[in-house]
N, C-alpha and C. Protein backbone atom coordinates (compact mmCIF):
# COMPACT_ATOMS: atom_id res chain seq x y z
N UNK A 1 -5.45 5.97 5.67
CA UNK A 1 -4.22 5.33 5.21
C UNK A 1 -3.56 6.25 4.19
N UNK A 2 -2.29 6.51 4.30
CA UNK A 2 -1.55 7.39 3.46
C UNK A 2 -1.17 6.40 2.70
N UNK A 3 -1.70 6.43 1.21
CA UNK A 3 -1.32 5.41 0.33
C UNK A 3 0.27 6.37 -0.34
N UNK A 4 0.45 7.40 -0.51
CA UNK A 4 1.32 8.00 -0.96
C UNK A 4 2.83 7.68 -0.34
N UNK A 5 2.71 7.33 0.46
CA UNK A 5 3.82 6.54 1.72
C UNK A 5 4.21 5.35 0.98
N UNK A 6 3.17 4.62 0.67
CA UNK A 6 3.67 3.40 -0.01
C UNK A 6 4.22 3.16 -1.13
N UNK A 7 3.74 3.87 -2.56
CA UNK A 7 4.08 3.37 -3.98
C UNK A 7 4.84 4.76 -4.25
N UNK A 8 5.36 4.71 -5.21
CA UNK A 8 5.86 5.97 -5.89
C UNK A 8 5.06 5.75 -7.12
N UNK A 9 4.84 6.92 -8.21
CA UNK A 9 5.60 8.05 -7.87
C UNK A 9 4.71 9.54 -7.88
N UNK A 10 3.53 8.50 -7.13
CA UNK A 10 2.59 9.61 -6.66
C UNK A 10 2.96 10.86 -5.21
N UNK A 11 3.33 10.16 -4.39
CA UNK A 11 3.92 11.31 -3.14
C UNK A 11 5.69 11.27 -2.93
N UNK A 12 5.42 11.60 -1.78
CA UNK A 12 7.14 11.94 -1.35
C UNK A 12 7.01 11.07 -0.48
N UNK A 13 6.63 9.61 -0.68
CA UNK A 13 6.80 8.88 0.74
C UNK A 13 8.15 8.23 0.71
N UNK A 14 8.24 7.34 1.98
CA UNK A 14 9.24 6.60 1.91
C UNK A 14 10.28 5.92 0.76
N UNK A 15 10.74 6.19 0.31
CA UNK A 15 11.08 5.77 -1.00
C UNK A 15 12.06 3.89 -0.47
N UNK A 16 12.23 4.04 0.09
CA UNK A 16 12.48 2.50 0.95
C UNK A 16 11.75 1.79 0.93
N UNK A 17 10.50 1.77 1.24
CA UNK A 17 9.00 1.28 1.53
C UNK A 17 8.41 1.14 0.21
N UNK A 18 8.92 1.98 -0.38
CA UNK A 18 8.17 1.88 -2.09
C UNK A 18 8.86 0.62 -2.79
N UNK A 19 10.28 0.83 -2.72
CA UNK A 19 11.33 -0.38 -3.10
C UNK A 19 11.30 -1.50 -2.72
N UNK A 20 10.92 -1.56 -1.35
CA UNK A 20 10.39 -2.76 -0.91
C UNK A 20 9.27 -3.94 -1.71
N UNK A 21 8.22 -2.89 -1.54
CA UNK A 21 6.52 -3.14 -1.89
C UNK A 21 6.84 -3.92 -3.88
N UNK A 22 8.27 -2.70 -4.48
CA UNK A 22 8.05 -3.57 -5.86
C UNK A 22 8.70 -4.59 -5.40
N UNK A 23 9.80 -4.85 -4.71
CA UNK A 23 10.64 -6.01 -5.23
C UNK A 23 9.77 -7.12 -4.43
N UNK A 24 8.91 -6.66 -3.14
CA UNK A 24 8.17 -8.03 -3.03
C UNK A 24 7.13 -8.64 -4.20
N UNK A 25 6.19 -7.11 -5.17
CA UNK A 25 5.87 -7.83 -5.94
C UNK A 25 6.57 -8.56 -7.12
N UNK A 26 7.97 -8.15 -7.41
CA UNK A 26 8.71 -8.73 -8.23
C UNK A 26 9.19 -10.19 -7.78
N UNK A 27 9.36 -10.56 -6.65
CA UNK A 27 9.16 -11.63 -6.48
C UNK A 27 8.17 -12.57 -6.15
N UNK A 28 7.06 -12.02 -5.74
CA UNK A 28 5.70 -12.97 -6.54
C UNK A 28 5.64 -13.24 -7.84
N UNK A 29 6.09 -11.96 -8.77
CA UNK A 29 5.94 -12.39 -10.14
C UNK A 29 6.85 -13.45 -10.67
N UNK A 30 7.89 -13.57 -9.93
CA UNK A 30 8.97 -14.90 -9.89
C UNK A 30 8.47 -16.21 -9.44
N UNK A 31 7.75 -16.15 -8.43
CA UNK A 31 7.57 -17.21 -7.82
C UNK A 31 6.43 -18.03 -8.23
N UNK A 32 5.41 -16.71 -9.26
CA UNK A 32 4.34 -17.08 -10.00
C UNK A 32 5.01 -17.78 -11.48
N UNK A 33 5.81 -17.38 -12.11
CA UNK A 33 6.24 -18.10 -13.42
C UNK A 33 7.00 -19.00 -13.04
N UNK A 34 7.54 -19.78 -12.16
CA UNK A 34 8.28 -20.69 -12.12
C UNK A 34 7.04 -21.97 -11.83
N UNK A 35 5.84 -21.06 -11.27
CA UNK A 35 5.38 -22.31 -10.84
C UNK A 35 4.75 -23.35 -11.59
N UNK A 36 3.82 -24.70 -12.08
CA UNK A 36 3.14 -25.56 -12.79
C UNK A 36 2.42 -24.68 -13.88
N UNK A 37 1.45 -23.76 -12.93
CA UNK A 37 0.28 -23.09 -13.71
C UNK A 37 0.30 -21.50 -13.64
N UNK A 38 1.94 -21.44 -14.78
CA UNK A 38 2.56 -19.98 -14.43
C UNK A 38 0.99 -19.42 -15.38
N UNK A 39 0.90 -19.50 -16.72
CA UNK A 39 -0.02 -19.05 -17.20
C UNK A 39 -1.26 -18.57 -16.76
N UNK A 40 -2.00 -19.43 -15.89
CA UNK A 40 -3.09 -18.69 -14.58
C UNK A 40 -2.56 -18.02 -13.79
N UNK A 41 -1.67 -18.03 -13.17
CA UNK A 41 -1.27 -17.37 -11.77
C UNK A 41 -0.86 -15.49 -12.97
N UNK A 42 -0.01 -16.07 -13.75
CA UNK A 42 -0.27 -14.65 -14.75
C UNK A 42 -1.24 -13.56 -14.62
N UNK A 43 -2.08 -14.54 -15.39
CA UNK A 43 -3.28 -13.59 -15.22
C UNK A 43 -4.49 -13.35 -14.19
N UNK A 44 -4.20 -14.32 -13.47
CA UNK A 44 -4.87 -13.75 -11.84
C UNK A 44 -3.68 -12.68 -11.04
N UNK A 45 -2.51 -12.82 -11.04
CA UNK A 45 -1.65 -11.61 -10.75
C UNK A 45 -2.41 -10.46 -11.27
N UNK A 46 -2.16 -10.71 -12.53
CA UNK A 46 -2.53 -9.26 -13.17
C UNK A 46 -3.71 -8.46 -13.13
N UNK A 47 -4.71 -9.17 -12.89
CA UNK A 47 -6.12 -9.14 -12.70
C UNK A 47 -5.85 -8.56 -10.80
N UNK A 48 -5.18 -9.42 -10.15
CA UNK A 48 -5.58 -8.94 -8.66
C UNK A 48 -4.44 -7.71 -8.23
N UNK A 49 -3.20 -7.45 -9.39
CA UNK A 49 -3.08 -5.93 -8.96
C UNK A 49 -3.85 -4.98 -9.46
N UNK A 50 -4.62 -5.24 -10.51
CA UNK A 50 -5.33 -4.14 -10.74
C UNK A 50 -6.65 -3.85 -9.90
N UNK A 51 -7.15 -4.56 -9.07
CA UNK A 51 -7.88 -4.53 -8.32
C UNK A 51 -7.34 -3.92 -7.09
N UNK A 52 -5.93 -4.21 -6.81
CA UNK A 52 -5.43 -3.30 -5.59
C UNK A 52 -4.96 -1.83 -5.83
N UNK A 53 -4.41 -1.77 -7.10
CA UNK A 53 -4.64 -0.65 -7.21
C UNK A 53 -5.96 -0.02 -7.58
N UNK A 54 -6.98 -0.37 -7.84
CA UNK A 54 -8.18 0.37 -7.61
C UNK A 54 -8.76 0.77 -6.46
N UNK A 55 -8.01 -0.51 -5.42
CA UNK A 55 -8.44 -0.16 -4.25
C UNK A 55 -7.76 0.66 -3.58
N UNK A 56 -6.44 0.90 -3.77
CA UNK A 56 -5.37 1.85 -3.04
C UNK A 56 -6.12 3.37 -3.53
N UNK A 57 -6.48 3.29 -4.99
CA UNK A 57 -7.29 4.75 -5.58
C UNK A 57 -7.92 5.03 -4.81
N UNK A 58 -9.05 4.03 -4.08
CA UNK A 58 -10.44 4.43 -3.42
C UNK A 58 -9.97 5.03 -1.95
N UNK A 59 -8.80 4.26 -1.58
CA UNK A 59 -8.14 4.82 -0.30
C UNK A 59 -7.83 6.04 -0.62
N UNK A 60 -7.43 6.93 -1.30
CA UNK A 60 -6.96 8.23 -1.38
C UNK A 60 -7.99 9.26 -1.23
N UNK A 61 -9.45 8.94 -1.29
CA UNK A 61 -10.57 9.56 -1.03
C UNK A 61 -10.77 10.49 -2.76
N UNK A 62 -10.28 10.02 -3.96
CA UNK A 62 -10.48 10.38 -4.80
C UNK A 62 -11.59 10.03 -5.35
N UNK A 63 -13.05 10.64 -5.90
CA UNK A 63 -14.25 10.03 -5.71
C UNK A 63 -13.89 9.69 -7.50
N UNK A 64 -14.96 8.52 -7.95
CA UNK A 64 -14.48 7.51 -9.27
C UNK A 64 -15.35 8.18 -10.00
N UNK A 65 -16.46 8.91 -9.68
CA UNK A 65 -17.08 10.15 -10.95
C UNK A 65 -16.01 11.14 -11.43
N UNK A 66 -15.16 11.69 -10.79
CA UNK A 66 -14.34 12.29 -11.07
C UNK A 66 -13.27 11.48 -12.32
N UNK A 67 -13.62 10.56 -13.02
CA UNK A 67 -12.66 10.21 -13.74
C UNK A 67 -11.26 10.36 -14.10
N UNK A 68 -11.14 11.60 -14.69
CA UNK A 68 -9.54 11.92 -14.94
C UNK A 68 -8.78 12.28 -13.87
N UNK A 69 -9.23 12.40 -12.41
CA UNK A 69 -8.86 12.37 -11.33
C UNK A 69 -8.28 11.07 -10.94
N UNK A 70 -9.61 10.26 -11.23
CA UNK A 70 -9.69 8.87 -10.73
C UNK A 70 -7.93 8.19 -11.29
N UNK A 71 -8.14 8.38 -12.62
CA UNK A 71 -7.45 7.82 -14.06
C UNK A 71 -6.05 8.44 -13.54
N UNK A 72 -5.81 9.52 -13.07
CA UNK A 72 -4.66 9.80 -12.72
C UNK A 72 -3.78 9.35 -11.38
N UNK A 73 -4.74 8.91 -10.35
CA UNK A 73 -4.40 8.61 -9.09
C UNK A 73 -3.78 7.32 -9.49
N UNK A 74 -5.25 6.35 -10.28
CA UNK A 74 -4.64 4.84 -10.74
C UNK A 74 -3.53 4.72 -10.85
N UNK A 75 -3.29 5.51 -12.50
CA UNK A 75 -2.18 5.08 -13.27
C UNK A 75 -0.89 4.56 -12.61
N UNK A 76 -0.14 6.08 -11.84
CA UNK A 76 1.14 5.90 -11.07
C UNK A 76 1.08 4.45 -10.01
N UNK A 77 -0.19 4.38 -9.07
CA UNK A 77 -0.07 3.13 -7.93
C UNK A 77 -0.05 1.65 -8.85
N UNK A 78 -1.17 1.88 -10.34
CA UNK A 78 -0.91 0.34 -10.42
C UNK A 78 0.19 0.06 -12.11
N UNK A 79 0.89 0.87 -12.31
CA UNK A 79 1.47 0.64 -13.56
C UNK A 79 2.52 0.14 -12.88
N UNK A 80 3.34 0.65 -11.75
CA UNK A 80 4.56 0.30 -11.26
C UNK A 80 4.37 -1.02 -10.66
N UNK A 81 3.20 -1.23 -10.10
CA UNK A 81 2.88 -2.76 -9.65
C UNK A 81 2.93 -3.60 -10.64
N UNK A 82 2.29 -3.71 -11.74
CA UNK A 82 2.14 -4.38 -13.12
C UNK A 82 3.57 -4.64 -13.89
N UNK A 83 4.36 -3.80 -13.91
CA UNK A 83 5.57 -3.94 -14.60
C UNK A 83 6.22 -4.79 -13.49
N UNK A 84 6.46 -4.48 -11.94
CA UNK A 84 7.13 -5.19 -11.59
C UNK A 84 6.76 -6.85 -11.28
N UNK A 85 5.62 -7.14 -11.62
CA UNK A 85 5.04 -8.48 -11.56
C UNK A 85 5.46 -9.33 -12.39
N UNK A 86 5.44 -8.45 -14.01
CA UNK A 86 5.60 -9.00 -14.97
C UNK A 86 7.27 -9.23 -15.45
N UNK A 87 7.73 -8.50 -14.66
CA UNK A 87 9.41 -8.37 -14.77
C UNK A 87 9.88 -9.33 -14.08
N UNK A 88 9.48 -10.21 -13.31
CA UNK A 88 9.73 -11.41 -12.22
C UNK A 88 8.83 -12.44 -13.04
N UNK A 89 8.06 -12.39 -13.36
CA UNK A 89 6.95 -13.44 -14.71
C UNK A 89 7.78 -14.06 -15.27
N UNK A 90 8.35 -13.09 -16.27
CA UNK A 90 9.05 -12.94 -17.08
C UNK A 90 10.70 -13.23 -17.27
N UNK A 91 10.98 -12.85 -16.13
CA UNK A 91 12.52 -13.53 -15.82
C UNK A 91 12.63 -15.14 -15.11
N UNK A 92 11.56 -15.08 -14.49
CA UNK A 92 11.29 -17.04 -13.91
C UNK A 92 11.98 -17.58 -14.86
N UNK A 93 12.20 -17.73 -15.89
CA UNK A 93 12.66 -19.02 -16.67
C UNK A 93 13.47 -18.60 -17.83
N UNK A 94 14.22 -17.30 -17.32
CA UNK A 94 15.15 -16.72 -18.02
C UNK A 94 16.77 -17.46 -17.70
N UNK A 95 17.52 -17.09 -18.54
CA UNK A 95 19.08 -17.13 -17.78
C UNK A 95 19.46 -15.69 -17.23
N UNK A 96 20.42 -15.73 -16.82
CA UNK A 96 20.37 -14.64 -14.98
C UNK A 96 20.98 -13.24 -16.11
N UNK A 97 21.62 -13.86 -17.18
CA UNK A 97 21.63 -12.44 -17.97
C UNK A 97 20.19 -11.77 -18.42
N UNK A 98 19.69 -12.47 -19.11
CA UNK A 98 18.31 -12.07 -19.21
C UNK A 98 17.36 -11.89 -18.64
N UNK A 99 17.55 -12.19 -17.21
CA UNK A 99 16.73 -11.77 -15.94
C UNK A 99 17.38 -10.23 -15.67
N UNK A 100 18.60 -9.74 -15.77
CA UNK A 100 19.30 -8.65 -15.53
C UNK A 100 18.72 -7.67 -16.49
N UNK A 101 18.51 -8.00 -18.09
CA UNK A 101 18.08 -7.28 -18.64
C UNK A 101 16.37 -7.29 -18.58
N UNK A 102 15.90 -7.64 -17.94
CA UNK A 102 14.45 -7.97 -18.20
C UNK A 102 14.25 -6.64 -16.92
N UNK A 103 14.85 -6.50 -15.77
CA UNK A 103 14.56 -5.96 -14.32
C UNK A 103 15.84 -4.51 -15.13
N UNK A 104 16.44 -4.40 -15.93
CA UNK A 104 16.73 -3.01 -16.09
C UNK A 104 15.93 -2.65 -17.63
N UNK A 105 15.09 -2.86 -18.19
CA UNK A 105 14.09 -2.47 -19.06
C UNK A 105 12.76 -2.49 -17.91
N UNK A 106 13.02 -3.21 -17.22
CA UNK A 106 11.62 -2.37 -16.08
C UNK A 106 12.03 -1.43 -15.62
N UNK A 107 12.58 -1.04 -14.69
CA UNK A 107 13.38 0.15 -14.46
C UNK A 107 13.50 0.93 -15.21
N UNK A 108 13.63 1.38 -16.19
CA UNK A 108 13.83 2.47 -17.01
C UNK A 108 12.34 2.38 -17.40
N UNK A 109 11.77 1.56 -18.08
CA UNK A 109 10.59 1.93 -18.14
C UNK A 109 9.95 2.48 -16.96
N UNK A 110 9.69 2.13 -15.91
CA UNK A 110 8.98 2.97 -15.04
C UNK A 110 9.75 4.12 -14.24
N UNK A 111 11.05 4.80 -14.98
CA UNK A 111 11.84 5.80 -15.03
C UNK A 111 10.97 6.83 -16.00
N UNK A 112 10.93 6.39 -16.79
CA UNK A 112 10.34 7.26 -18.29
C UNK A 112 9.00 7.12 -18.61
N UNK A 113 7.96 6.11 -18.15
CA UNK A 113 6.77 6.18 -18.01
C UNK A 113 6.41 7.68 -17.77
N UNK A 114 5.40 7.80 -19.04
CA UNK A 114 5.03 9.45 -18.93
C UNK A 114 3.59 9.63 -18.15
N UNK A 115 3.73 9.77 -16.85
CA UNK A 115 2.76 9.50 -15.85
C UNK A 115 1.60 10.89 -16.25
N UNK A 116 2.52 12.25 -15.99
CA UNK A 116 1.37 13.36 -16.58
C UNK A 116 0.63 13.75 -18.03
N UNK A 117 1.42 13.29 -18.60
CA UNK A 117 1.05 13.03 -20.29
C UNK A 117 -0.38 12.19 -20.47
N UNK A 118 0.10 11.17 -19.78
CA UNK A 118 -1.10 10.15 -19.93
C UNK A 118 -2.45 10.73 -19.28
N UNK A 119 -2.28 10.89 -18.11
CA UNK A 119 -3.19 11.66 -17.10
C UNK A 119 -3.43 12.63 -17.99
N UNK A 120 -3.26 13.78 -18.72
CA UNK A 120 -3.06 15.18 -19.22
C UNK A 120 -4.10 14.05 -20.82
N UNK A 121 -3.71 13.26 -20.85
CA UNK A 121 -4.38 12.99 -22.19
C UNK A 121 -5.95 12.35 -21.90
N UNK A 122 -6.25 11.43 -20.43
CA UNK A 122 -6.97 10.75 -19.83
C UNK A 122 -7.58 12.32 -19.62
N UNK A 123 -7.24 13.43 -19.53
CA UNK A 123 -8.54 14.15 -18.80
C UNK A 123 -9.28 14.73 -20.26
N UNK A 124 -8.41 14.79 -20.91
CA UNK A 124 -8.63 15.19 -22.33
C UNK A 124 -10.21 14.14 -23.12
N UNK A 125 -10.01 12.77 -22.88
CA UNK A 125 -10.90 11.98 -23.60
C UNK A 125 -12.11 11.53 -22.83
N UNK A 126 -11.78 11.49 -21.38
CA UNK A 126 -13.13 11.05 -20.54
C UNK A 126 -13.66 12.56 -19.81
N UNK A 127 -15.10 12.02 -19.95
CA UNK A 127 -15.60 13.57 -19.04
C UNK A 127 -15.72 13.74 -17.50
N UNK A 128 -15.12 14.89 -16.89
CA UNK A 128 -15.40 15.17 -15.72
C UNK A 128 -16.91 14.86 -15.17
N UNK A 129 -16.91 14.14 -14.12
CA UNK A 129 -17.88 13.35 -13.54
C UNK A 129 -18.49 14.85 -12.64
């Protein structure tokens, strides 16, 4: 599976397909805060993208001894998932101005998210496996 196809802004994939993949999770994260038990669904969201992106990591054949490898593949597949969950969370029970500003402070944040820095600092503190 070419996970690089799917998320940005790890490959040159589809960038359509990438746009897609957030705004469907941006609207789970909508559909999760509007609901009774937004507060659980929260944090089982958050909890079960980080599990997909661990699992999208393991798809890339990046082995998890390799740490700052590992740490770098993560970051990009599940930070952009996470923001856009929480940017639909978060706007559920906004007014539509503040849903506007909530989805362009995600956006720029995961514009300016310093993806190699972090990685570049992640290889710096954990040891090569």
């Amino acid at each position: 599976m070419n996970v690089d196809a799917i998320l940005p802004p790890i490959g040159s994939g589809d960038p359509a397909l990438a746009a897609a993949v957030l705004l469907a999770v941006l609207v789970i994260g909508f559909l999760s805060g509007r609901a009774s038990k937004r507060f659980g669904l929260l944090v089982g969201g958050l909890l079960a993208l980080v599990v997909a992106g661990g699992a999208l990591t393991m798809l890339t054949g990046v082995r998890m001894a390799d740490r700052p490898a590992w740490f770098g593949v993560l970051l990009p597949l599940t930070v952009p998932l996470l923001v856009a969950f929480l940017a639909g969370w978060l706007g559920a029970r906004a007014s539509w101005f503040a849903r506007i500003v909530i989805v362009a402070v995600a956006v720029l944040l995961l514009a300016a998210f310093p993806y190699a820095a972090i990685t570049a600092a992640t290889a710096e503190v954990l040891p090569a496996g």
